[in-house]
C-alpha atoms as a PDB file:
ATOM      1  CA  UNK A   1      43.750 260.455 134.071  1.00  0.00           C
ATOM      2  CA  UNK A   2      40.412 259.203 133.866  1.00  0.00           C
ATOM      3  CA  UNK A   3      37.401 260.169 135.298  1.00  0.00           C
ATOM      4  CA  UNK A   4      37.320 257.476 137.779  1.00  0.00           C
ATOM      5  CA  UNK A   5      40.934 257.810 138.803  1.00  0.00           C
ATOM      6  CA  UNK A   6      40.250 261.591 139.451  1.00  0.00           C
ATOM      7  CA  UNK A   7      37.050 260.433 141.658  1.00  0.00           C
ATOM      8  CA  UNK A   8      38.724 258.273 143.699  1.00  0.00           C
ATOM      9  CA  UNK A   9      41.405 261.092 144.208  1.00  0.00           C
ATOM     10  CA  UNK A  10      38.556 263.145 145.569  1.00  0.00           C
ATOM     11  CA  UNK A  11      37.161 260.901 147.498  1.00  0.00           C
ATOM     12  CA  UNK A  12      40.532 260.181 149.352  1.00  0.00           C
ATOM     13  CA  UNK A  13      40.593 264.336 149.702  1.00  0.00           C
ATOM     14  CA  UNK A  14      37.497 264.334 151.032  1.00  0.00           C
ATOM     15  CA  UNK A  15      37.981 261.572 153.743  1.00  0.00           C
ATOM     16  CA  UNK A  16      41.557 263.168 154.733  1.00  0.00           C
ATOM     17  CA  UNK A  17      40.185 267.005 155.156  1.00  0.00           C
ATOM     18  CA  UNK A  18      36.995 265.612 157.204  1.00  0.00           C
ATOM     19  CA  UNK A  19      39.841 264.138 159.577  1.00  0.00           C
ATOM     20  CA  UNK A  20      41.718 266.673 159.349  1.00  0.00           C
ATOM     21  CA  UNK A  21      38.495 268.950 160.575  1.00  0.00           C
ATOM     22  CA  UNK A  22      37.888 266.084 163.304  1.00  0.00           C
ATOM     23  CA  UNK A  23      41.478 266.331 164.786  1.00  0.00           C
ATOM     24  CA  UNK A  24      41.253 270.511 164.608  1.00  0.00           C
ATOM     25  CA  UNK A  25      38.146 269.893 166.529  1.00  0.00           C
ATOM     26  CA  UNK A  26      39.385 267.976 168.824  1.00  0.00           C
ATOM     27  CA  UNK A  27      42.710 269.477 169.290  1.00  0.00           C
ATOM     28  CA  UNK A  28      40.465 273.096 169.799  1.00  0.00           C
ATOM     29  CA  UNK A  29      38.502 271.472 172.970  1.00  0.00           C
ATOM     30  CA  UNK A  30      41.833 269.794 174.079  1.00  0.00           C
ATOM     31  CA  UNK A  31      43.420 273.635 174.028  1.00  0.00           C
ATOM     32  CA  UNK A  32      40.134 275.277 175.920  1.00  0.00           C
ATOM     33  CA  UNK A  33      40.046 272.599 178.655  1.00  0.00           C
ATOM     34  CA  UNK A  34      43.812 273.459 179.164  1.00  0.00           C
ATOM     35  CA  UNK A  35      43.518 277.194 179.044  1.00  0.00           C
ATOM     36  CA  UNK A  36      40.945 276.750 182.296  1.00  0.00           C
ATOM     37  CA  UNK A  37      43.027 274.415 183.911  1.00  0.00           C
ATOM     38  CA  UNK A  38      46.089 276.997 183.163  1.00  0.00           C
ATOM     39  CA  UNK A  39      43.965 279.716 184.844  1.00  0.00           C
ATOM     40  CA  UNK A  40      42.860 277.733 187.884  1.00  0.00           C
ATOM     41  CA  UNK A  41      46.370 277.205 188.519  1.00  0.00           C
ATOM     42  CA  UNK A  42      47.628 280.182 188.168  1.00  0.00           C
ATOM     43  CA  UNK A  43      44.148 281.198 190.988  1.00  0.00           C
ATOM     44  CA  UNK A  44      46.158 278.805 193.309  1.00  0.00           C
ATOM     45  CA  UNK A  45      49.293 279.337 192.680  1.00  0.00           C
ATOM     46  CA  UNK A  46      48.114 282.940 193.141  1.00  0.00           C
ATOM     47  CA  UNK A  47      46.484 282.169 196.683  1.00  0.00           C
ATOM     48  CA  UNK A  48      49.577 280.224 197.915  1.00  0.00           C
ATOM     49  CA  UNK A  49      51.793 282.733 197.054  1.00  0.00           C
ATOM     50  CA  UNK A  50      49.647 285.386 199.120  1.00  0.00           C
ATOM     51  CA  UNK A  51      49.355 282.958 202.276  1.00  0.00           C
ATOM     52  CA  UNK A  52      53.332 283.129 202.375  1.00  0.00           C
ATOM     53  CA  UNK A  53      53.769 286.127 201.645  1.00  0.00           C
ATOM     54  CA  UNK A  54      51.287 286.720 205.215  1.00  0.00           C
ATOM     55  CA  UNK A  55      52.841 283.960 207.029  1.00  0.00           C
ATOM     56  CA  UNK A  56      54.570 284.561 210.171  1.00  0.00           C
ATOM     57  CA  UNK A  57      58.458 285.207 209.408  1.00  0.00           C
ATOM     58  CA  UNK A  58      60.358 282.860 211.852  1.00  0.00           C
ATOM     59  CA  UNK A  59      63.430 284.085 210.194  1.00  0.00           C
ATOM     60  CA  UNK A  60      65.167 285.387 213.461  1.00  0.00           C
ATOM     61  CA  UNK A  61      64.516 282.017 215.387  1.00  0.00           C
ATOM     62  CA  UNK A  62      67.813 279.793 216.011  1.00  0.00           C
ATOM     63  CA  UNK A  63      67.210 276.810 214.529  1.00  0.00           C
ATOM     64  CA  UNK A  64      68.273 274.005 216.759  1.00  0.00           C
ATOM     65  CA  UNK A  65      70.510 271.118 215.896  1.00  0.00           C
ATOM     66  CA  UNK A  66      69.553 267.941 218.022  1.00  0.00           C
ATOM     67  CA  UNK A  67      70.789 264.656 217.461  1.00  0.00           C
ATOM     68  CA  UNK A  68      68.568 262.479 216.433  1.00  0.00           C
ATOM     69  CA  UNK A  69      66.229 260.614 219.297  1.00  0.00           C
ATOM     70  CA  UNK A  70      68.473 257.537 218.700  1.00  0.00           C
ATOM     71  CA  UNK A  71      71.770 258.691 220.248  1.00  0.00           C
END
């Protein structure tokens, strides 16, 4: 090969690791933003689970079949 074949080979290198480094980068932030979402959600999910677990348990009331107003 000649030299200028084996620059334009590194050249191409070059370009396609700096991309690479841009989409890691990117991909990185992507991951962190979805790690805080993941533990605000599990915050809420934490919270709802607590407010039923202290809701009133109506378990012992009949539960009434009406017709429907129409009939």
């Amino acid at each position: 090969m000649n030299e200028q074949t084996l620059s334009q080979r590194l050249e191409k290198l070059e370009s396609q690791v700096a991309f690479q480094e841009d989409t890691i980068d990117q991909l990185n932030k992507l991951i962190a933003e979805q790690n805080q979402e993941l533990a605000l959600f599990k915050r809420h999910l934490k919270l709802l689970a607590q407010r039923i677990d202290q809701a009133p348990d109506h378990s012992d009331e009949q539960v009434v079949d009406e017709p429907p107003p129409h009939y």
